[in-house]
PDB file of N, CA and C in Angstrom:
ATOM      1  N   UNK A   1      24.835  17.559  17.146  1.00  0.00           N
ATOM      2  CA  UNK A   1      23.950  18.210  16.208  1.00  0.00           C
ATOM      3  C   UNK A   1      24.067  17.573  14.814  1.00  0.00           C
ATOM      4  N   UNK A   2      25.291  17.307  14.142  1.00  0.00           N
ATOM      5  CA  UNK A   2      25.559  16.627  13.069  1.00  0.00           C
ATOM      6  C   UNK A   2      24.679  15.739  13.336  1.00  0.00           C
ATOM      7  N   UNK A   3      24.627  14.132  14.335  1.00  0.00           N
ATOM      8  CA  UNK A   3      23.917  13.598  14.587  1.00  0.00           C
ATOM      9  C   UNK A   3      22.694  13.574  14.164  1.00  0.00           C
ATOM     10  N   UNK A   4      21.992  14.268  14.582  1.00  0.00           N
ATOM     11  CA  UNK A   4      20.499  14.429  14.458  1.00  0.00           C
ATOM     12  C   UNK A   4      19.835  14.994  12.949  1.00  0.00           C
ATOM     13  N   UNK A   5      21.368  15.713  12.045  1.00  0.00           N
ATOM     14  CA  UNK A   5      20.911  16.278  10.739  1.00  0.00           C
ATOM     15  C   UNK A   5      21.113  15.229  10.427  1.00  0.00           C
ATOM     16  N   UNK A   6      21.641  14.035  10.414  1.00  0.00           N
ATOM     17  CA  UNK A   6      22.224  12.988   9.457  1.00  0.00           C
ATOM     18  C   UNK A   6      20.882  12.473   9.303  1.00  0.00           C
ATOM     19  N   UNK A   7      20.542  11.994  10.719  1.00  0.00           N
ATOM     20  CA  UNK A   7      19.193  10.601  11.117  1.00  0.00           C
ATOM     21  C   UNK A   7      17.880  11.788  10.543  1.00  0.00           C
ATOM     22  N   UNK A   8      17.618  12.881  11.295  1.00  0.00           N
ATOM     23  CA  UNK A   8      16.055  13.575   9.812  1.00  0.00           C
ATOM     24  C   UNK A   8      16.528  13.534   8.763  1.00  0.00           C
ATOM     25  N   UNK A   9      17.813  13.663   7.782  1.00  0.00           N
ATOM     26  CA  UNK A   9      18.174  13.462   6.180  1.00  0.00           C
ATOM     27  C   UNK A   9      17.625  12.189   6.027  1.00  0.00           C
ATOM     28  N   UNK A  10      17.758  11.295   7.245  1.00  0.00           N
ATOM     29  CA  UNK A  10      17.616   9.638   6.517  1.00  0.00           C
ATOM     30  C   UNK A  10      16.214   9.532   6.860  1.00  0.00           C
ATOM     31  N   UNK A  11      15.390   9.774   7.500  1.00  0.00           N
ATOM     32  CA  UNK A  11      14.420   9.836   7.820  1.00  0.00           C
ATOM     33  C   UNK A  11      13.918  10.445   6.584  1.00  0.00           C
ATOM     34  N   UNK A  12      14.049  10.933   5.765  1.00  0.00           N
ATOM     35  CA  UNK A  12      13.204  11.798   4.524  1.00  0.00           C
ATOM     36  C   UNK A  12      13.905  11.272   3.515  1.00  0.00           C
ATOM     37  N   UNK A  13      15.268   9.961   3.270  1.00  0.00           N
ATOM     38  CA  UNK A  13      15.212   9.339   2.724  1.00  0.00           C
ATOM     39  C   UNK A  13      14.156   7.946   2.734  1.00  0.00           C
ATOM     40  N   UNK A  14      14.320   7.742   4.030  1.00  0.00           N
ATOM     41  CA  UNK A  14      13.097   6.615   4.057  1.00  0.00           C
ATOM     42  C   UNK A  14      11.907   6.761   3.645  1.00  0.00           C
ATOM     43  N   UNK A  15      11.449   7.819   3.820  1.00  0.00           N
ATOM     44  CA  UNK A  15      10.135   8.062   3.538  1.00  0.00           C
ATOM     45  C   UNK A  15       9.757   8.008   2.068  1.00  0.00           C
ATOM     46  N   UNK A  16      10.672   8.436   1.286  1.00  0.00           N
ATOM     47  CA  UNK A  16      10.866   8.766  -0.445  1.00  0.00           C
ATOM     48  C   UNK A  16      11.021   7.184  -0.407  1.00  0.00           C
ATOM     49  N   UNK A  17      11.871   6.299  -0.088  1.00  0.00           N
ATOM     50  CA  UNK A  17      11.905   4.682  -0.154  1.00  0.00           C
ATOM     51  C   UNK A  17      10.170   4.425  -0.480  1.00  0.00           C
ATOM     52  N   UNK A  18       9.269   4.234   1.277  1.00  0.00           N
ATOM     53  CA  UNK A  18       8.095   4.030   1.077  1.00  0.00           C
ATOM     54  C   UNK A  18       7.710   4.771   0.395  1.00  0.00           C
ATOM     55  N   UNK A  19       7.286   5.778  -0.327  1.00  0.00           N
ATOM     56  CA  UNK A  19       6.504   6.273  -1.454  1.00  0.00           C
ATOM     57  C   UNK A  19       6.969   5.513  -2.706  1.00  0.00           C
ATOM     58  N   UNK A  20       8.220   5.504  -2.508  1.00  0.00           N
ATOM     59  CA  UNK A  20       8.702   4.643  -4.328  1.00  0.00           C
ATOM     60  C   UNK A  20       8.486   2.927  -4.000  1.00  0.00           C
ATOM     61  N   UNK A  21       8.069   2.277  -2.955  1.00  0.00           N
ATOM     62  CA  UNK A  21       7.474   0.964  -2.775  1.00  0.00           C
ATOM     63  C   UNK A  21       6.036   1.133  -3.133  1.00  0.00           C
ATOM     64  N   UNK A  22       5.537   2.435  -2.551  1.00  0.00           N
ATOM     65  CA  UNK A  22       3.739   2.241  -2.932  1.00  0.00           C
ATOM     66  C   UNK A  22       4.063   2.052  -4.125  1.00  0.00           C
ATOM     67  N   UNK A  23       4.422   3.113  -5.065  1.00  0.00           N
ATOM     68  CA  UNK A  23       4.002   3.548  -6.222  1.00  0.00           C
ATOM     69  C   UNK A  23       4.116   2.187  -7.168  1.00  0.00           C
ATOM     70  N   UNK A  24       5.900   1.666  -6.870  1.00  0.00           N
ATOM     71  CA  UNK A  24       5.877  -0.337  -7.438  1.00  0.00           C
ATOM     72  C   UNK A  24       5.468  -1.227  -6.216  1.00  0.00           C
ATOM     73  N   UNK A  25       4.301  -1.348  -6.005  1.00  0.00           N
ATOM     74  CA  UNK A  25       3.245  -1.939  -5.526  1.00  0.00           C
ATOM     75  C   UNK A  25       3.163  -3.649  -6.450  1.00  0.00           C
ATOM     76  N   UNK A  26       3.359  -3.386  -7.742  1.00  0.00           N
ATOM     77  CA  UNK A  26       3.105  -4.760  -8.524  1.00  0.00           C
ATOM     78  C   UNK A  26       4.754  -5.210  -9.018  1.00  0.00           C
ATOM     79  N   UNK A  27       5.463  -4.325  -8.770  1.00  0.00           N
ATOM     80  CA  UNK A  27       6.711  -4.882  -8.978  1.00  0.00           C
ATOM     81  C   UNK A  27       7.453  -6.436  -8.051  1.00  0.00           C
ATOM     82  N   UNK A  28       7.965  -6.985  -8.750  1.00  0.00           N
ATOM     83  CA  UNK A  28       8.714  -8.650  -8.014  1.00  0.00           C
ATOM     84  C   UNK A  28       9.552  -7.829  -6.755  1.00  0.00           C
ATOM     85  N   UNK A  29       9.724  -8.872  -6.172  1.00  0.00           N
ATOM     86  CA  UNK A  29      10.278  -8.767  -4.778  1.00  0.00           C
ATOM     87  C   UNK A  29      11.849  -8.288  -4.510  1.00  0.00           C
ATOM     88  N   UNK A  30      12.668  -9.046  -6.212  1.00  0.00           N
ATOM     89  CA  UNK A  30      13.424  -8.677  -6.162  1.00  0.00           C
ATOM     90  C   UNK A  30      14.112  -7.299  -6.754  1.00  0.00           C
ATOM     91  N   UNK A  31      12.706  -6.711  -7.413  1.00  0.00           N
ATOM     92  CA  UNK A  31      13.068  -5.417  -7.850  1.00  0.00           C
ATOM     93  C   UNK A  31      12.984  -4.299  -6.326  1.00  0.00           C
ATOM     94  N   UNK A  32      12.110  -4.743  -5.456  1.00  0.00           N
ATOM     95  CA  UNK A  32      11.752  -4.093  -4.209  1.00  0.00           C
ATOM     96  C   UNK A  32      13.527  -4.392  -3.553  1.00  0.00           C
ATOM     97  N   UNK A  33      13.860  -5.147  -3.522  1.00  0.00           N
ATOM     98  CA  UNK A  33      15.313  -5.108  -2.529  1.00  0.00           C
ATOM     99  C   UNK A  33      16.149  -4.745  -3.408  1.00  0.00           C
ATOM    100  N   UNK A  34      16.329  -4.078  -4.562  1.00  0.00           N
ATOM    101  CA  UNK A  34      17.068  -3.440  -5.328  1.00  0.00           C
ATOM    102  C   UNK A  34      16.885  -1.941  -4.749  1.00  0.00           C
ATOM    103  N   UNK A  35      16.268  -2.221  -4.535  1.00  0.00           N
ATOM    104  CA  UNK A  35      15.555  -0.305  -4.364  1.00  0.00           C
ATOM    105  C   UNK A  35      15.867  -0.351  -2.728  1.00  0.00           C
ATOM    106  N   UNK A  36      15.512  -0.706  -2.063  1.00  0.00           N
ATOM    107  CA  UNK A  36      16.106  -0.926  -1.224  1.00  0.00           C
ATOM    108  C   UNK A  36      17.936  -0.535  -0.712  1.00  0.00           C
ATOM    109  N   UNK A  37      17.923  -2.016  -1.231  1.00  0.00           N
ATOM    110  CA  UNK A  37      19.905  -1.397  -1.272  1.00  0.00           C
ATOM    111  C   UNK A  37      19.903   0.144  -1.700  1.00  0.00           C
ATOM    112  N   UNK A  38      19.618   0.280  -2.822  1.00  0.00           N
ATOM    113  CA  UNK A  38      19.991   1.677  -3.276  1.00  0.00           C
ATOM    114  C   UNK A  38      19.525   2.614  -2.507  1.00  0.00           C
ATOM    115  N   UNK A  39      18.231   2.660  -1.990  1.00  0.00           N
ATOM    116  CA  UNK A  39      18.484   3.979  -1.066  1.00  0.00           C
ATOM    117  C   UNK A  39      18.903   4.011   0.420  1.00  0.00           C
ATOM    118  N   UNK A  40      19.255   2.754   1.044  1.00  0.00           N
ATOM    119  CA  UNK A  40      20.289   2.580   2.020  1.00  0.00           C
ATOM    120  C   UNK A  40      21.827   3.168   1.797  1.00  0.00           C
ATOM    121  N   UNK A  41      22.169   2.708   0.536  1.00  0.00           N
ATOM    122  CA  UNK A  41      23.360   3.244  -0.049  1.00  0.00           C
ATOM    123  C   UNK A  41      23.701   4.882   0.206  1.00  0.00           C
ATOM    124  N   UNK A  42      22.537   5.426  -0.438  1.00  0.00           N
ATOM    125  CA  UNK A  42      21.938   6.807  -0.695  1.00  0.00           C
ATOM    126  C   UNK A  42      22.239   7.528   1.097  1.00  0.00           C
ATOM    127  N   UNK A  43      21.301   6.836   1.566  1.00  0.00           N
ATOM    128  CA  UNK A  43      21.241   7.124   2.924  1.00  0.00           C
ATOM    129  C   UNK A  43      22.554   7.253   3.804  1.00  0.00           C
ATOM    130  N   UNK A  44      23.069   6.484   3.433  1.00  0.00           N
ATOM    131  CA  UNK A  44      24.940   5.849   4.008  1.00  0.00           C
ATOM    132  C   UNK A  44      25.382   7.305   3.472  1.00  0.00           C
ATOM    133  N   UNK A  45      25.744   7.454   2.504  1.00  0.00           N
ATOM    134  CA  UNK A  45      26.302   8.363   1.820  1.00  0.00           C
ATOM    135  C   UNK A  45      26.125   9.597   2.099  1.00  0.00           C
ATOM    136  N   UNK A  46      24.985   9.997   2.186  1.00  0.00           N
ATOM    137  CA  UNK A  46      24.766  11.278   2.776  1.00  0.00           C
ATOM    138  C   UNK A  46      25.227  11.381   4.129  1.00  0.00           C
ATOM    139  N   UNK A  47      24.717  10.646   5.049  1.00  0.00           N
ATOM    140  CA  UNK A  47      25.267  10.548   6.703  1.00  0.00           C
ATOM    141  C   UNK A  47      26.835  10.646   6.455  1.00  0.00           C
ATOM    142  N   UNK A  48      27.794   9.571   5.656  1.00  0.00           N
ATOM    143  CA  UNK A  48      29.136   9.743   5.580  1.00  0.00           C
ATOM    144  C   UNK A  48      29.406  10.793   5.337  1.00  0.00           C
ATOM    145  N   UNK A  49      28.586  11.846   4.775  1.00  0.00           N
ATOM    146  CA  UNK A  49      29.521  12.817   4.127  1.00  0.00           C
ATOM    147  C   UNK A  49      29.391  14.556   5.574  1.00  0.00           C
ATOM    148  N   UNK A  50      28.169  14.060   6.080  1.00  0.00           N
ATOM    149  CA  UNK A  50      28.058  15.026   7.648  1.00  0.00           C
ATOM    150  C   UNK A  50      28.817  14.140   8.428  1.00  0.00           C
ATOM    151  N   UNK A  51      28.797  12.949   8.886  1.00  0.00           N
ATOM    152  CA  UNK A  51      29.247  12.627   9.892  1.00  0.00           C
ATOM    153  C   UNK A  51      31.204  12.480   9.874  1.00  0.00           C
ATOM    154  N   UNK A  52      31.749  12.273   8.822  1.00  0.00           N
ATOM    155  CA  UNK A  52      32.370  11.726   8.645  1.00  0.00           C
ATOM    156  C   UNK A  52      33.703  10.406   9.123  1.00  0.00           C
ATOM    157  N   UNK A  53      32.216   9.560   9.873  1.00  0.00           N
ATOM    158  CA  UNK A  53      32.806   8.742  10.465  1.00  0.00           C
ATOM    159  C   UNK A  53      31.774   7.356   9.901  1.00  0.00           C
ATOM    160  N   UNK A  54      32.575   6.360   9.469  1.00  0.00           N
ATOM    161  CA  UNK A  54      31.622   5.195   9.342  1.00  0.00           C
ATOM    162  C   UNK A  54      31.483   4.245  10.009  1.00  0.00           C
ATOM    163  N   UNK A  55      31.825   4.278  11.371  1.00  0.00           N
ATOM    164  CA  UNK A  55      31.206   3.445  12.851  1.00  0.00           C
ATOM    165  C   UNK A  55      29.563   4.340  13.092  1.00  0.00           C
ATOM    166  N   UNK A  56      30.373   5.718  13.313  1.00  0.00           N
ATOM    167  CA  UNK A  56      28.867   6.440  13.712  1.00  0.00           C
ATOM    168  C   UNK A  56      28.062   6.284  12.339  1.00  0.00           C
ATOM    169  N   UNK A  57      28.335   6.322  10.952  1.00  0.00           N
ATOM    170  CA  UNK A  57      27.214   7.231  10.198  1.00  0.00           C
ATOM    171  C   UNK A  57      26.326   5.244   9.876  1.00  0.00           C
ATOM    172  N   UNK A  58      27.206   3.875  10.008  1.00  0.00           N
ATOM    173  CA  UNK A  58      26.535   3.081   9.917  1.00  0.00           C
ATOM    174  C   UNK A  58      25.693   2.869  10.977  1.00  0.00           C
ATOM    175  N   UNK A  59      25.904   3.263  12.664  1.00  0.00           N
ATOM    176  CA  UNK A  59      24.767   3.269  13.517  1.00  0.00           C
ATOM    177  C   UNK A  59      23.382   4.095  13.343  1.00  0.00           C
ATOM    178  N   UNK A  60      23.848   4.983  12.932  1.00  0.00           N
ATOM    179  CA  UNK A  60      22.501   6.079  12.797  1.00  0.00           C
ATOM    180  C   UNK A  60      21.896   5.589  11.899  1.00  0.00           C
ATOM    181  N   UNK A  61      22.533   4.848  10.660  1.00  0.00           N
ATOM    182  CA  UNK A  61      21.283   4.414   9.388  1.00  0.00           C
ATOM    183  C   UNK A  61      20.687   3.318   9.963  1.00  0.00           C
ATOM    184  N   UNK A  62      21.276   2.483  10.619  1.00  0.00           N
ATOM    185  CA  UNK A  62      20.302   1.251  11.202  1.00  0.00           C
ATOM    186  C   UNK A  62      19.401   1.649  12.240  1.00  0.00           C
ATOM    187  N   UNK A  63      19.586   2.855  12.991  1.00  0.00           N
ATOM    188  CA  UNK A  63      18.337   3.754  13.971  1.00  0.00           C
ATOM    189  C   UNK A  63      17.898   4.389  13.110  1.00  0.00           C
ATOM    190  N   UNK A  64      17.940   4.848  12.409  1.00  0.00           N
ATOM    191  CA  UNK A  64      17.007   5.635  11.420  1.00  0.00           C
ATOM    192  C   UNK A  64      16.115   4.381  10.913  1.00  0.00           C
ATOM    193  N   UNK A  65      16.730   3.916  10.309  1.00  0.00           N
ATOM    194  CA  UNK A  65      15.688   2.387   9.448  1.00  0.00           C
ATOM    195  C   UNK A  65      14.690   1.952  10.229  1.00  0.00           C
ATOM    196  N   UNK A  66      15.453   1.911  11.517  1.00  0.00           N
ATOM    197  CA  UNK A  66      14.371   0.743  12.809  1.00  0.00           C
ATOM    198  C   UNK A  66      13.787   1.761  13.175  1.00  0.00           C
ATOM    199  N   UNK A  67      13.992   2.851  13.574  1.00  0.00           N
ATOM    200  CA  UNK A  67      12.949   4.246  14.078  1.00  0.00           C
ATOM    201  C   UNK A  67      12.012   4.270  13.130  1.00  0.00           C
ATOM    202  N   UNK A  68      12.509   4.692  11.883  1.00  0.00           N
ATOM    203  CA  UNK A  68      10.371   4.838  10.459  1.00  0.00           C
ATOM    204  C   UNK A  68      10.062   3.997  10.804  1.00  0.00           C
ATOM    205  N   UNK A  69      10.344   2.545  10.272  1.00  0.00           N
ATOM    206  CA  UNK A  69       9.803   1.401   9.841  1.00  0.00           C
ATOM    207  C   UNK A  69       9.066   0.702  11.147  1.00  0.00           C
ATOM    208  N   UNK A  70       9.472   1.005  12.104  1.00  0.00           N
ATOM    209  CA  UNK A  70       8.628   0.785  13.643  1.00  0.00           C
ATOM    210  C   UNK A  70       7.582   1.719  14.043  1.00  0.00           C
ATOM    211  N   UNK A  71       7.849   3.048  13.181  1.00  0.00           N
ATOM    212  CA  UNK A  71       6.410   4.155  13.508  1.00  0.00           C
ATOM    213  C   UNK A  71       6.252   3.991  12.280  1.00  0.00           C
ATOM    214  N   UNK A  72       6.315   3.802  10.764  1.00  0.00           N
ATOM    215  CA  UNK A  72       5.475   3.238  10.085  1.00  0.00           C
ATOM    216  C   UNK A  72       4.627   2.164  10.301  1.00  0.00           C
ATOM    217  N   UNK A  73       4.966   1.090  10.942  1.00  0.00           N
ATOM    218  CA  UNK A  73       4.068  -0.022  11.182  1.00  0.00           C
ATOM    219  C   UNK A  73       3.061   0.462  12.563  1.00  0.00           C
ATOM    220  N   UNK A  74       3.417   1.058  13.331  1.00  0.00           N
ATOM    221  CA  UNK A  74       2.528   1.770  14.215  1.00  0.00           C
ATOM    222  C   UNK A  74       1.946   2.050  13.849  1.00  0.00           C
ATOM    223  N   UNK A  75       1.645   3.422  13.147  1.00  0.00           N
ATOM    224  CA  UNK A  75       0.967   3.951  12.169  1.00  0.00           C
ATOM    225  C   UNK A  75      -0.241   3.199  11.306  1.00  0.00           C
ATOM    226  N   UNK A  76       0.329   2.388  10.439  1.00  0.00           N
ATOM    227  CA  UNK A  76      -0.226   1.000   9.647  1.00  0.00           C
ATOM    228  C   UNK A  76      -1.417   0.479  10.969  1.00  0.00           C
ATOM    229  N   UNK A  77      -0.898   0.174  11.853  1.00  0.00           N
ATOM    230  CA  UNK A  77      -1.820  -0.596  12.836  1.00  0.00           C
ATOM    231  C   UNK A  77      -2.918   0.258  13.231  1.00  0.00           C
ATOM    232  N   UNK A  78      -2.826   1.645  13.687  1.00  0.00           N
ATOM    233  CA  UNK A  78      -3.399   2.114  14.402  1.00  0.00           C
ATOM    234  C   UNK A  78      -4.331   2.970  12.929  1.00  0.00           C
ATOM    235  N   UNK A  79      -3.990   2.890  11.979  1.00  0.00           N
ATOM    236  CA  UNK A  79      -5.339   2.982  11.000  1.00  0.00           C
ATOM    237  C   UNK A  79      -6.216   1.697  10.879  1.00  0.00           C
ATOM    238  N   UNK A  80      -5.649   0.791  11.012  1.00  0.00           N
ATOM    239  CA  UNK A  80      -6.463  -0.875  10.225  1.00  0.00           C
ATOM    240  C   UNK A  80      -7.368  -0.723  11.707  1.00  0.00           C
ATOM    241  N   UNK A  81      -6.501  -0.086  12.617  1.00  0.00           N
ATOM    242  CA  UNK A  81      -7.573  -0.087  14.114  1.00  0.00           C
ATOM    243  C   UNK A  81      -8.627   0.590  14.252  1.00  0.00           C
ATOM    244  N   UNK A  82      -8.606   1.589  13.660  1.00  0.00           N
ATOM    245  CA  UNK A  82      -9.945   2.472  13.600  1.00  0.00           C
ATOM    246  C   UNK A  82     -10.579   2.387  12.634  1.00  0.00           C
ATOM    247  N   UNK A  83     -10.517   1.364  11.295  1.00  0.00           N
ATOM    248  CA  UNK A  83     -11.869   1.153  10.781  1.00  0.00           C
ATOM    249  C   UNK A  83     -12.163   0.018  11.537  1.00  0.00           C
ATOM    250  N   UNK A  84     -11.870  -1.008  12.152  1.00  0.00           N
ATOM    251  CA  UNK A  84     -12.711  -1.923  12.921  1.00  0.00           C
ATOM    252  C   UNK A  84     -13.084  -1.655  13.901  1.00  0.00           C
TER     253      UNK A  84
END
């Protein structure tokens, strides 16, 4: 159960990530992987502090990451698909 609170916490960190990428949309690339790190960090941190293990709480942030960012781009596709 811990489990699963950690990965939806990070899951609603990710999501706050992509909203704070739309919003710096014109920002350099390297301000985008600043932000980045930091809310991976963010993300780590919170999981460490339910899970309190950092074998498990670093697996769940890299399934959490690859879980949005693979149904975000789903997502992404399957709109660009229905206006054409």
């Amino acid at each position: 159960m811990k489990n699963y609170i950690a990965f939806l916490l990070q899951l609603i960190i990710w999501s706050a990530f992509s909203i704070a990428q739309w919003l710096s949309a014109k920002d350099h690339i390297e301000y985008k992987w600043i932000m980045f790190i930091v809310f991976f960090y963010l993300g780590f941190l919170i999981a460490k502090k339910i899970l309190q293990s950092f074998r498990v709480t670093f697996i769940i942030t890299l399934i959490s990451l690859f879980t949005f960012f693979s149904l975000k781009m789903f997502f992404e596709q399957m709109i660009i698909s229905s206006y054409f």
